[in-house]
N, C-alpha and C. Protein backbone atom coordinates (compact mmCIF):
# COMPACT_ATOMS: atom_id res chain seq x y z
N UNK A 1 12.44 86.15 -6.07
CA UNK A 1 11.75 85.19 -5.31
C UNK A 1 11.71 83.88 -6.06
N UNK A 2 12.52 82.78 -5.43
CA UNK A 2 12.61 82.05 -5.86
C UNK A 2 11.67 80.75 -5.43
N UNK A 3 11.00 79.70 -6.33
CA UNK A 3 10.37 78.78 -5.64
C UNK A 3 11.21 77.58 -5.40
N UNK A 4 11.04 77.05 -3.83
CA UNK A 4 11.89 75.90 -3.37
C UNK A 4 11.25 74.75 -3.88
N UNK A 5 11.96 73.63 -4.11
CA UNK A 5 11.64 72.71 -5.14
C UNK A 5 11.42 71.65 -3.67
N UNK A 6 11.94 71.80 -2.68
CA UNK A 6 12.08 71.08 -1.66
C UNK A 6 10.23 70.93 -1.00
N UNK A 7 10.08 69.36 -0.75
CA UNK A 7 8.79 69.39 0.21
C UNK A 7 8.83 69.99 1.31
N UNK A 8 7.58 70.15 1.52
CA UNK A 8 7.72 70.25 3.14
C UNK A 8 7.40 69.25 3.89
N UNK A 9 7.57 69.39 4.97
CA UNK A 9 7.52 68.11 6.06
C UNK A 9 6.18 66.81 5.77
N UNK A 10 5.29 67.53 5.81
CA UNK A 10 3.60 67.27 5.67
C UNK A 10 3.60 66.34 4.43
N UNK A 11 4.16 66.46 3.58
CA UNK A 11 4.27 66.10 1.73
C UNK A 11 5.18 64.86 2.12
N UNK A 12 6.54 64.86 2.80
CA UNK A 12 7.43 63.93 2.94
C UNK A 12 7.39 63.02 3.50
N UNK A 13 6.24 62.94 4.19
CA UNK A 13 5.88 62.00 5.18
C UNK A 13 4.84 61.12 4.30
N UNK A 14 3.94 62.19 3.59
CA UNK A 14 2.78 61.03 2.77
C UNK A 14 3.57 60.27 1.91
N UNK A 15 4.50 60.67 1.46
CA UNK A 15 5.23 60.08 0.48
C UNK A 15 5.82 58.27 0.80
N UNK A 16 6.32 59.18 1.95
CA UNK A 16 7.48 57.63 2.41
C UNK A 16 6.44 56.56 2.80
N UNK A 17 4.91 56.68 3.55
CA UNK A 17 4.42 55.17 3.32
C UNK A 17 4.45 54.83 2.10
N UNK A 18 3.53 55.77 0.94
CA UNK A 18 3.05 54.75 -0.03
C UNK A 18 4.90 54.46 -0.85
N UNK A 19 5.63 54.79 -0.97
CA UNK A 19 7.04 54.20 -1.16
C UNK A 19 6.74 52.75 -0.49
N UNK A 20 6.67 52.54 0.71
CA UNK A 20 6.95 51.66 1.16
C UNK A 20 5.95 50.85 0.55
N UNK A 21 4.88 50.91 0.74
CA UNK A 21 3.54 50.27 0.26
C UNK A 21 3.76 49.88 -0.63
N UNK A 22 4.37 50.30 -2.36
CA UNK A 22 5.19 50.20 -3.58
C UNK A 22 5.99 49.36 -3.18
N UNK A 23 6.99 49.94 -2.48
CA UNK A 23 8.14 48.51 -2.32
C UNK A 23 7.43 47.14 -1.86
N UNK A 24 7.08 47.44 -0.77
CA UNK A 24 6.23 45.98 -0.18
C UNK A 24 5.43 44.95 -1.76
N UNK A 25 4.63 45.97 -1.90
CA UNK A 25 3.67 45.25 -3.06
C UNK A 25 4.90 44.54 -4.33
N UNK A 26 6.25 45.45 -4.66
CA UNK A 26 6.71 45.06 -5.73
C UNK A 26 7.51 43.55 -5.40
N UNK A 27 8.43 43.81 -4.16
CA UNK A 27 8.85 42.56 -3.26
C UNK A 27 8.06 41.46 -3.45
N UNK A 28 6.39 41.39 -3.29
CA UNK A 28 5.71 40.51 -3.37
C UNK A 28 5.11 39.93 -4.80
N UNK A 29 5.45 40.82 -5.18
CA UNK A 29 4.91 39.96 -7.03
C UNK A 29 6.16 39.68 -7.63
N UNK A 30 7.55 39.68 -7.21
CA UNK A 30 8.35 39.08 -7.54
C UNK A 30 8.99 38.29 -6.59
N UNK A 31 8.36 37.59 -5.42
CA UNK A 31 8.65 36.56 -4.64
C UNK A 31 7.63 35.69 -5.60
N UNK A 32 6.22 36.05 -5.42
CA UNK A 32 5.48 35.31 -6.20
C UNK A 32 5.91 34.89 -7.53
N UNK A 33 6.36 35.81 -8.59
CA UNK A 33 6.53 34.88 -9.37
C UNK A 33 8.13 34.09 -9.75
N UNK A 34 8.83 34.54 -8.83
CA UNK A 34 10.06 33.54 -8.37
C UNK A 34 9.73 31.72 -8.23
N UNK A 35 8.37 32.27 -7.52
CA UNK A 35 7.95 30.85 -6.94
C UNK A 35 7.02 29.75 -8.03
N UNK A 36 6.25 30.64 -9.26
CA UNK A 36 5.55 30.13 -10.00
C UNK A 36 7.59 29.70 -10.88
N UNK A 37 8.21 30.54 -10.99
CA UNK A 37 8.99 29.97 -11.73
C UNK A 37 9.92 28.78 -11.34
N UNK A 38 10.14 28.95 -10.26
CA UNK A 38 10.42 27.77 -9.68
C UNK A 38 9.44 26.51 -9.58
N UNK A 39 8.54 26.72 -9.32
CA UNK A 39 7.47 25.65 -9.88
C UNK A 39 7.46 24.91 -11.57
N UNK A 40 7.85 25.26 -11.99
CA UNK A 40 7.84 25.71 -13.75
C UNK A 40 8.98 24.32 -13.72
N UNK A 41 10.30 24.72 -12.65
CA UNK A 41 11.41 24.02 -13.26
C UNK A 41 11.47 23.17 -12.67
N UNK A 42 10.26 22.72 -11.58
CA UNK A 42 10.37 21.55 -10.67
C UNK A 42 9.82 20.78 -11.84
N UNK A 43 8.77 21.43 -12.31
CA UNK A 43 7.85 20.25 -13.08
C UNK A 43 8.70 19.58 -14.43
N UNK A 44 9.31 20.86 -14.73
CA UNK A 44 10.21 19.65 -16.19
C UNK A 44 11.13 18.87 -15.67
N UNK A 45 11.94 19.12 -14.52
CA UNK A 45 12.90 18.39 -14.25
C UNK A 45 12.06 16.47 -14.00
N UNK A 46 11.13 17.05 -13.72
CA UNK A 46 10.57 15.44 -12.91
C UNK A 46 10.46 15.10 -14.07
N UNK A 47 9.60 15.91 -15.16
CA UNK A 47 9.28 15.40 -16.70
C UNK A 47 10.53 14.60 -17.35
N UNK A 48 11.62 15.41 -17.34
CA UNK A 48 12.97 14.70 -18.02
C UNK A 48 13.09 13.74 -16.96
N UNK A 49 12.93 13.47 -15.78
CA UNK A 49 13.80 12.06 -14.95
C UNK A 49 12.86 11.09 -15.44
N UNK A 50 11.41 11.22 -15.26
CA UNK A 50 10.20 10.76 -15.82
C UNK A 50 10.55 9.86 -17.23
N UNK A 51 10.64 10.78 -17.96
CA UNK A 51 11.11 10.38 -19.55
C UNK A 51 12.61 9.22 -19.16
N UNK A 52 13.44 9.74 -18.70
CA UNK A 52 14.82 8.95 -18.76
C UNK A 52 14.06 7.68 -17.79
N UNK A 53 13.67 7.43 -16.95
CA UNK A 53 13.21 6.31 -16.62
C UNK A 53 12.39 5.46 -17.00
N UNK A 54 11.59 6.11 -17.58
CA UNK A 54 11.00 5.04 -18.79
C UNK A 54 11.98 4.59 -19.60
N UNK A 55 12.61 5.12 -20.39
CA UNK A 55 13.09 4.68 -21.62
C UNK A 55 14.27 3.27 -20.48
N UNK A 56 14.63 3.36 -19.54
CA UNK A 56 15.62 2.68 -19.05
C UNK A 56 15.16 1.20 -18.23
N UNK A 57 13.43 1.39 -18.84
CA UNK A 57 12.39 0.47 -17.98
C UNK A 57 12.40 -0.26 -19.24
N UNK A 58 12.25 0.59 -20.56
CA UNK A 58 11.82 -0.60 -21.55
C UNK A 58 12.79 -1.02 -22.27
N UNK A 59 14.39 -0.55 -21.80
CA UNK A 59 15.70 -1.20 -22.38
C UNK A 59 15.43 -2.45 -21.49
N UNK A 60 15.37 -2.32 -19.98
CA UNK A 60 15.73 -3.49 -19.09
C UNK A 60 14.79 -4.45 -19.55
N UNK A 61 13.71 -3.86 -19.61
CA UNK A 61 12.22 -5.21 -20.31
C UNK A 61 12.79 -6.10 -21.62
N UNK A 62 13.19 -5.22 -22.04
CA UNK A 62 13.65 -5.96 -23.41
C UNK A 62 14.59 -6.72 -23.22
N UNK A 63 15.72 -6.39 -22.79
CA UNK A 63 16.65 -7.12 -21.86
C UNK A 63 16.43 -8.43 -21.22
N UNK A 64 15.30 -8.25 -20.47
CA UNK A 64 14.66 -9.71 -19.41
C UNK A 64 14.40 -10.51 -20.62
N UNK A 65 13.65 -9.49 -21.92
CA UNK A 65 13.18 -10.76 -22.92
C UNK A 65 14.31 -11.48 -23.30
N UNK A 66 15.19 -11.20 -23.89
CA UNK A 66 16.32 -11.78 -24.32
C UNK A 66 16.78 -12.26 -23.64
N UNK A 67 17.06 -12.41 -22.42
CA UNK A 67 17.66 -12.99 -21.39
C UNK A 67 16.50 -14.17 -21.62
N UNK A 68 15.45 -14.14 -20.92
CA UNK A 68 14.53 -15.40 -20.61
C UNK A 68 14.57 -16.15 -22.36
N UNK A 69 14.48 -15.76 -23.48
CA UNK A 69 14.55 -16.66 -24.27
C UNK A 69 15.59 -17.27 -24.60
N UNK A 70 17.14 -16.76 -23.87
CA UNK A 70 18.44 -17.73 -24.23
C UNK A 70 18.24 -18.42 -23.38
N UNK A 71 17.73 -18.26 -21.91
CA UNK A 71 17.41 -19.01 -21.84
C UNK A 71 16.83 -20.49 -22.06
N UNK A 72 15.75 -20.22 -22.09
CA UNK A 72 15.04 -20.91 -23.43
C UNK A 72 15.89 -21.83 -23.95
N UNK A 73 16.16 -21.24 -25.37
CA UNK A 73 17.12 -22.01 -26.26
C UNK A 73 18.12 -22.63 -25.48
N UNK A 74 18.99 -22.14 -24.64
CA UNK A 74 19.74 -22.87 -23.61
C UNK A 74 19.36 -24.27 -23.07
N UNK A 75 18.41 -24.05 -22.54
CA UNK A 75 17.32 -25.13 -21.89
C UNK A 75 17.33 -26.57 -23.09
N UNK A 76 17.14 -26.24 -24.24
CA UNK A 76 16.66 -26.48 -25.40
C UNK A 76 17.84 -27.68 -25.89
N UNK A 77 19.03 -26.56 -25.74
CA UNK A 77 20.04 -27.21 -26.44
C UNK A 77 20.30 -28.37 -25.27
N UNK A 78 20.79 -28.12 -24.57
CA UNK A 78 20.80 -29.07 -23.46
C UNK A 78 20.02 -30.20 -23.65
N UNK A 79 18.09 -29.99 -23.34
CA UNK A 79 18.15 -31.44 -23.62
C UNK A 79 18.58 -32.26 -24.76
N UNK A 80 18.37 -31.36 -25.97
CA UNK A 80 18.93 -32.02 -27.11
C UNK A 80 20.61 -32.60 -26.75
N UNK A 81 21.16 -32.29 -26.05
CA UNK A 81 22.53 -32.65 -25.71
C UNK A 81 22.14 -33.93 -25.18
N UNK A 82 21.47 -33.96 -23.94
CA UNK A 82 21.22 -34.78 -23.02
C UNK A 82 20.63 -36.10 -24.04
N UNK A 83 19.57 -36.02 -25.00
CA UNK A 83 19.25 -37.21 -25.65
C UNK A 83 20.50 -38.23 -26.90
N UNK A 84 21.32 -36.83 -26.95
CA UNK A 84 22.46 -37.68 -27.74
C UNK A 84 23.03 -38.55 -27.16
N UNK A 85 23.36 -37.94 -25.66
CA UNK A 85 23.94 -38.94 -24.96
C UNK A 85 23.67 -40.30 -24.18
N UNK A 86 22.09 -40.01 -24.06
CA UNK A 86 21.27 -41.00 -23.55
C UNK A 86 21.27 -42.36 -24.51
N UNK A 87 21.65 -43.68 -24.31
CA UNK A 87 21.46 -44.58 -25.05
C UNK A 87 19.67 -44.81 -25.22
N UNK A 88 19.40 -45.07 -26.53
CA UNK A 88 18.12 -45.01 -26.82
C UNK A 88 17.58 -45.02 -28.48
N UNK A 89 17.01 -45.08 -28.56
CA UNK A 89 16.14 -45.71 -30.55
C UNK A 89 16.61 -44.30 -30.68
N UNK A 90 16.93 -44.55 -32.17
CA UNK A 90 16.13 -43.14 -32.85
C UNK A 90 14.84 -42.59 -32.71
N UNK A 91 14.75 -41.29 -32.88
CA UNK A 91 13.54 -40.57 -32.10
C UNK A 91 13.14 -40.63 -31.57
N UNK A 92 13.84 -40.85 -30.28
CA UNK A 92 13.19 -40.88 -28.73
C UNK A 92 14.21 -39.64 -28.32
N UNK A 93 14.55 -38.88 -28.80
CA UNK A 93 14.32 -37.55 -27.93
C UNK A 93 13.76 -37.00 -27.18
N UNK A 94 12.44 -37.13 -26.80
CA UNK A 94 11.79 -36.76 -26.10
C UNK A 94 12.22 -37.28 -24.39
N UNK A 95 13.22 -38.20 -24.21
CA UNK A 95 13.98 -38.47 -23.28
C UNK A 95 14.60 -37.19 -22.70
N UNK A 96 15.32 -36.62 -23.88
CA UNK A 96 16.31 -35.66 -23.43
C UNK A 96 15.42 -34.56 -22.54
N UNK A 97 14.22 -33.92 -23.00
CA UNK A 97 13.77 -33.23 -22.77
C UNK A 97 13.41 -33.98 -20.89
N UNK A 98 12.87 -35.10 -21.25
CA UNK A 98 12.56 -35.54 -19.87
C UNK A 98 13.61 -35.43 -18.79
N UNK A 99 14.65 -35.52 -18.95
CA UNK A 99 16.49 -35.95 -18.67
C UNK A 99 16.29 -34.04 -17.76
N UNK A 100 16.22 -33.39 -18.56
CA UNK A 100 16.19 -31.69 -18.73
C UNK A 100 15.17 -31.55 -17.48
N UNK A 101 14.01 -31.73 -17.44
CA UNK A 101 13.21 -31.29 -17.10
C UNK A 101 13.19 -31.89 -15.58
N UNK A 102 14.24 -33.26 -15.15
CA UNK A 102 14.38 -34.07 -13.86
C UNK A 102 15.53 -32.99 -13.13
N UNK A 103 16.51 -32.58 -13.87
CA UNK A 103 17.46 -31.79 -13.77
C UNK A 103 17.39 -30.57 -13.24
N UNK A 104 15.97 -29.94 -13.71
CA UNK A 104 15.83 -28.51 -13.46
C UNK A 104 14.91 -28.80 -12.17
N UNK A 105 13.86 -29.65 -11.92
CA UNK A 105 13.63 -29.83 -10.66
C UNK A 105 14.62 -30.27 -9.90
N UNK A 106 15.35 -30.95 -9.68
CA UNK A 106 16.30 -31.36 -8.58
C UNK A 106 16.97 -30.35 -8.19
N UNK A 107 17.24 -28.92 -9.49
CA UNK A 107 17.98 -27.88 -8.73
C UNK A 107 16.94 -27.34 -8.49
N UNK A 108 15.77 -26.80 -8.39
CA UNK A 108 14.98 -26.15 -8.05
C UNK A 108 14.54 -26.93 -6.67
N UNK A 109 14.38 -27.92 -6.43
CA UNK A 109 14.07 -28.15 -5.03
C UNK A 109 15.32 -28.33 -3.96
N UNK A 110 16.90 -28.41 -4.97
CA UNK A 110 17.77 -28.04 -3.86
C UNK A 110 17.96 -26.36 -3.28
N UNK A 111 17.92 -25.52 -4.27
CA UNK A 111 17.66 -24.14 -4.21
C UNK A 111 16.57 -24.05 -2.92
N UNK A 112 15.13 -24.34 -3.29
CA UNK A 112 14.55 -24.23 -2.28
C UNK A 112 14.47 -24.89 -0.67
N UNK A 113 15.44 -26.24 -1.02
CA UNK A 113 15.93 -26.26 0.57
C UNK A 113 16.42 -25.89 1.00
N UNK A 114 17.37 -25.31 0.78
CA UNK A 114 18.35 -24.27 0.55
C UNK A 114 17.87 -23.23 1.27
N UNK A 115 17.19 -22.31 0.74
CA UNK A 115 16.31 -21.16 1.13
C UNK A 115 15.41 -21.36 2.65
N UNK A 116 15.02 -22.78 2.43
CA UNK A 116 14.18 -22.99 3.65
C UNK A 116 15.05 -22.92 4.59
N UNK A 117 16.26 -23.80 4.54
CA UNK A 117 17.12 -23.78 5.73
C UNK A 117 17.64 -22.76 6.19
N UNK A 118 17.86 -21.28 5.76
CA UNK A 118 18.60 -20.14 5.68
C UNK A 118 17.31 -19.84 6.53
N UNK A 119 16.13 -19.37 6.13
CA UNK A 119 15.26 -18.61 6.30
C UNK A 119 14.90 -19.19 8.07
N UNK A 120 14.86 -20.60 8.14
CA UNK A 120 14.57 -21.35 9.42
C UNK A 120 15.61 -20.82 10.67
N UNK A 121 16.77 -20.64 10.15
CA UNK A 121 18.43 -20.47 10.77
C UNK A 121 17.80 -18.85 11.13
N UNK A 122 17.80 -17.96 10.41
CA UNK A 122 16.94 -16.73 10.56
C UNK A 122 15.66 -16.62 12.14
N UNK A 123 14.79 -17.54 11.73
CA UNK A 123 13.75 -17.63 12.48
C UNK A 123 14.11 -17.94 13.73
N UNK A 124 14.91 -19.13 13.84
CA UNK A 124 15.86 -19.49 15.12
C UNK A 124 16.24 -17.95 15.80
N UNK A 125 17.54 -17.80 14.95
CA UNK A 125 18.32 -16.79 15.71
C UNK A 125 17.09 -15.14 16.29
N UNK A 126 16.25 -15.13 15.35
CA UNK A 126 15.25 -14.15 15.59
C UNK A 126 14.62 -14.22 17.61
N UNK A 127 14.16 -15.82 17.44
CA UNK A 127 13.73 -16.33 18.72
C UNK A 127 13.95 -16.38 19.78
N UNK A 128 15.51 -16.83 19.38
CA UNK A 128 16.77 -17.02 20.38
C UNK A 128 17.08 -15.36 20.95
N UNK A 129 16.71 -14.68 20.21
CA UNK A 129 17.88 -13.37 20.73
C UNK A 129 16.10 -12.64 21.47
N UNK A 130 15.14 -13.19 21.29
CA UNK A 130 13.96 -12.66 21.86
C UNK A 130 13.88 -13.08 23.24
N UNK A 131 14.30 -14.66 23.37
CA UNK A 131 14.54 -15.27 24.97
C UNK A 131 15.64 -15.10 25.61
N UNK A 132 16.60 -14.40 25.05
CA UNK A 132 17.93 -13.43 25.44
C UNK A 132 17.22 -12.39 26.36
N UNK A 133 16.19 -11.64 25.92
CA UNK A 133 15.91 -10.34 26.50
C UNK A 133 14.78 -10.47 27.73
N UNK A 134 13.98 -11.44 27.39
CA UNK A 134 12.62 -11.47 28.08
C UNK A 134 12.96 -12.62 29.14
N UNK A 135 13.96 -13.85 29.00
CA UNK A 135 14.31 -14.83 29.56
C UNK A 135 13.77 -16.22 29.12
N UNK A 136 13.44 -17.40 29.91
CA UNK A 136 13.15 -18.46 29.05
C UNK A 136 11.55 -18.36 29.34
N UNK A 137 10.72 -19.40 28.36
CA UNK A 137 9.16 -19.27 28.20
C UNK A 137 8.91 -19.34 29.23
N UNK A 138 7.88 -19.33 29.16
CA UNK A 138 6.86 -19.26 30.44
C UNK A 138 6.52 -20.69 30.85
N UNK A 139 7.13 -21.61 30.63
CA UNK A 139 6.94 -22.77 30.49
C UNK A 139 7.50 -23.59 31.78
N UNK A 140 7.75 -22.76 33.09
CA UNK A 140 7.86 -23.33 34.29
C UNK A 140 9.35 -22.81 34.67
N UNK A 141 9.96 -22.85 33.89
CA UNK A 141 11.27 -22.06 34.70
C UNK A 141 11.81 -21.16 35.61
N UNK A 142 11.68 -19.61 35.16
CA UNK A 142 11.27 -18.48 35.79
C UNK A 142 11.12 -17.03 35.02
N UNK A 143 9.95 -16.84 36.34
CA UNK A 143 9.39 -15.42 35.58
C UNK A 143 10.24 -14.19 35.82
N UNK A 144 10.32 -13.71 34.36
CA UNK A 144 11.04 -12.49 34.46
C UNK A 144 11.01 -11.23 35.57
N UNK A 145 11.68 -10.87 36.21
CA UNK A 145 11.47 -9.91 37.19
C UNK A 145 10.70 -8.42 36.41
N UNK A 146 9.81 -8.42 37.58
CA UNK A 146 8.83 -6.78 37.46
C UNK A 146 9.55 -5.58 37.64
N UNK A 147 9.02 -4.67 37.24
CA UNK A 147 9.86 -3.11 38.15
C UNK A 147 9.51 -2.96 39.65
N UNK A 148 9.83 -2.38 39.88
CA UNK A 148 9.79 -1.89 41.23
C UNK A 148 8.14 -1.26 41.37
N UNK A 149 7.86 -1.86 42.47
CA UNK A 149 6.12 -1.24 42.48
C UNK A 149 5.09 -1.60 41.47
N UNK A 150 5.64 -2.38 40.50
CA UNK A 150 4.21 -2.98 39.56
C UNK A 150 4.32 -4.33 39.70
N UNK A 151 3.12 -5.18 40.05
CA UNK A 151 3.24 -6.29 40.48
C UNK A 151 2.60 -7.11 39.27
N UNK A 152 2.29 -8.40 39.22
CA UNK A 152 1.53 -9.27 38.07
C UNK A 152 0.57 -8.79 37.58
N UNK A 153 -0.22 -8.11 38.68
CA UNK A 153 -1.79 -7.24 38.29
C UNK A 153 -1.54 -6.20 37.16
N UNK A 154 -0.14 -5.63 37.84
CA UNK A 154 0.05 -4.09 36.91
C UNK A 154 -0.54 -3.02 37.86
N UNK A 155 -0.73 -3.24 39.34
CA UNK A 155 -0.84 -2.57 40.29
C UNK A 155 0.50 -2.25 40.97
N UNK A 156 0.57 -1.45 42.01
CA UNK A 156 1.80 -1.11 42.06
C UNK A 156 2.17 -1.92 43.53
N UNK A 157 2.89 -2.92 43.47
CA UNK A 157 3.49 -3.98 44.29
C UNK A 157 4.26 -4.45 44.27
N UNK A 158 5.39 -4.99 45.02
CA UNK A 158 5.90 -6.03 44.41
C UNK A 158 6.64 -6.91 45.35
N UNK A 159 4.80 -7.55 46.35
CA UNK A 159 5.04 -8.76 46.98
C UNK A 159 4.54 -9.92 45.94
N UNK A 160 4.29 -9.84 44.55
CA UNK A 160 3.49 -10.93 44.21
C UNK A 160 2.02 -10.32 43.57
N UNK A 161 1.88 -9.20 43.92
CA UNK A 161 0.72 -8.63 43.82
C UNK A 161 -0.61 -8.96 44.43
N UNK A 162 -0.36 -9.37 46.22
CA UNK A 162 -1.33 -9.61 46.56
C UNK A 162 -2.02 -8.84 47.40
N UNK A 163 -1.05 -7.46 47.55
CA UNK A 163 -1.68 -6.35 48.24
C UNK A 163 -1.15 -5.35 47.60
N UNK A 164 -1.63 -5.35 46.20
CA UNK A 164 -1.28 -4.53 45.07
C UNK A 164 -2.33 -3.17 44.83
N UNK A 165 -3.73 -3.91 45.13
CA UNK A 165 -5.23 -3.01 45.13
C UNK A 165 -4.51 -1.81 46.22
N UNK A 166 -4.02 -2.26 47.72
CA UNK A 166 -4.45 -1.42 48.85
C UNK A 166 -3.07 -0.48 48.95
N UNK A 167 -1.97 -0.70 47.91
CA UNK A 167 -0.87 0.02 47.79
C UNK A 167 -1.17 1.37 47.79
N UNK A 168 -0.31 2.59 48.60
CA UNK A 168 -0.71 4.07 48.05
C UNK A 168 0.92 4.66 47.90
N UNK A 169 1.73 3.76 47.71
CA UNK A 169 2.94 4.34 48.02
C UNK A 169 3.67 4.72 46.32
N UNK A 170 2.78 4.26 45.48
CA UNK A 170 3.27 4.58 43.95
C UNK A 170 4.33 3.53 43.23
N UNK A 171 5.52 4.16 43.27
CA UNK A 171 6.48 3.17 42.67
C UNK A 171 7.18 2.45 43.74
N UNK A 172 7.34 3.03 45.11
CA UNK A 172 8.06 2.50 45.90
C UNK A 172 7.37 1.64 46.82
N UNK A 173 5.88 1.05 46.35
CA UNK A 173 5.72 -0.09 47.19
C UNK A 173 5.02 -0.16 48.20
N UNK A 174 5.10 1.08 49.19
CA UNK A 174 5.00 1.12 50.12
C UNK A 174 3.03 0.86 50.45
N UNK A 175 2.63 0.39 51.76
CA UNK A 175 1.34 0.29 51.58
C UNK A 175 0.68 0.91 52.53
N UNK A 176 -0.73 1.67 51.88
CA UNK A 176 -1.17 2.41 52.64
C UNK A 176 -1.71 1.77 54.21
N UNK A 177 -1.28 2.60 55.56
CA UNK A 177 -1.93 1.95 57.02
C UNK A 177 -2.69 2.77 57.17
């Protein structure tokens, strides 16, 4: 007499939920921590772009500095250029600088007419392509046509809107007898 190692039915059945129950639960603590780990590598990645953009903020800063002080010196040499050439006493340099400083306004207010006129040309064409769509002002010419059934009121007419109130016909106008 041998003993069968095999369940029986009753045994095989309790078994296979909590299996499942096991599987389910294990599925879920390694979705979960899939997701903490993925979280993990969102955060350094931003950290390293983070880091590389700074450092590429305070090359360019440094950059602007050097730039704006050859500026500078640029500026500098110039007027000193400008007073050599200017007939004038010794040590009146301070010409040159003046010479420099007439120079840089005249381009600075041609620049900005410049800009004005572009920006105006802009504003125009903006206007223009607005009285393209809507037609010309309201300024006596003529009024843009309504839809069908909405009259000036915004009632639904469209004799003029003067029997717009007593309309029952909706979009098509028609009026209630």
């Amino acid at each position: 007499m041998s003993v069968s190692s095999s369940p029986s039915p009753g045994e095989e059945r309790s078994e296979q939920p909590q299996n499942i129950a096991t599987t389910l639960t294990d599925v879920s603590e390694r979705a979960t921590l899939l997701i903490h780990e993925e979280i993990e590598l969102a955060k350094a990645e931003i950290a390293e772009k983070t880091a590389s953009l700074m450092r590429g903020a305070v090359v360019a800063a440094t950059a602007g500095i050097f730039l704006v002080m050859a500026l500078v010196l640029f500026l500098v040499g110039c007027a000193w250029l400008l007073y050599y050439y200017l007939p004038g006493n010794a040590f009146t340099y301070f010409w040159g600088f003046f010479a420099m400083a007439v120079i840089l306004l005249l381009l600075g207010a041609a620049a900005g007419m410049t800009a004005a006129r572009d920006e105006a040309r802009k504003i125009r064409d903006t206007v223009s392509a607005g009285e393209d769509l809507s037609g010309p002002p309201a300024g006596g010419a003529r009024v843009p046509p309504t839809p069908m059934g909405v009259g000036p009121t915004g009632v639904g007419s469209t004799d003029g809107g003067s029997a717009g109130v007593g309309s029952a016909g909706g979009d098509r106008g028609e009026a209630r007898s």
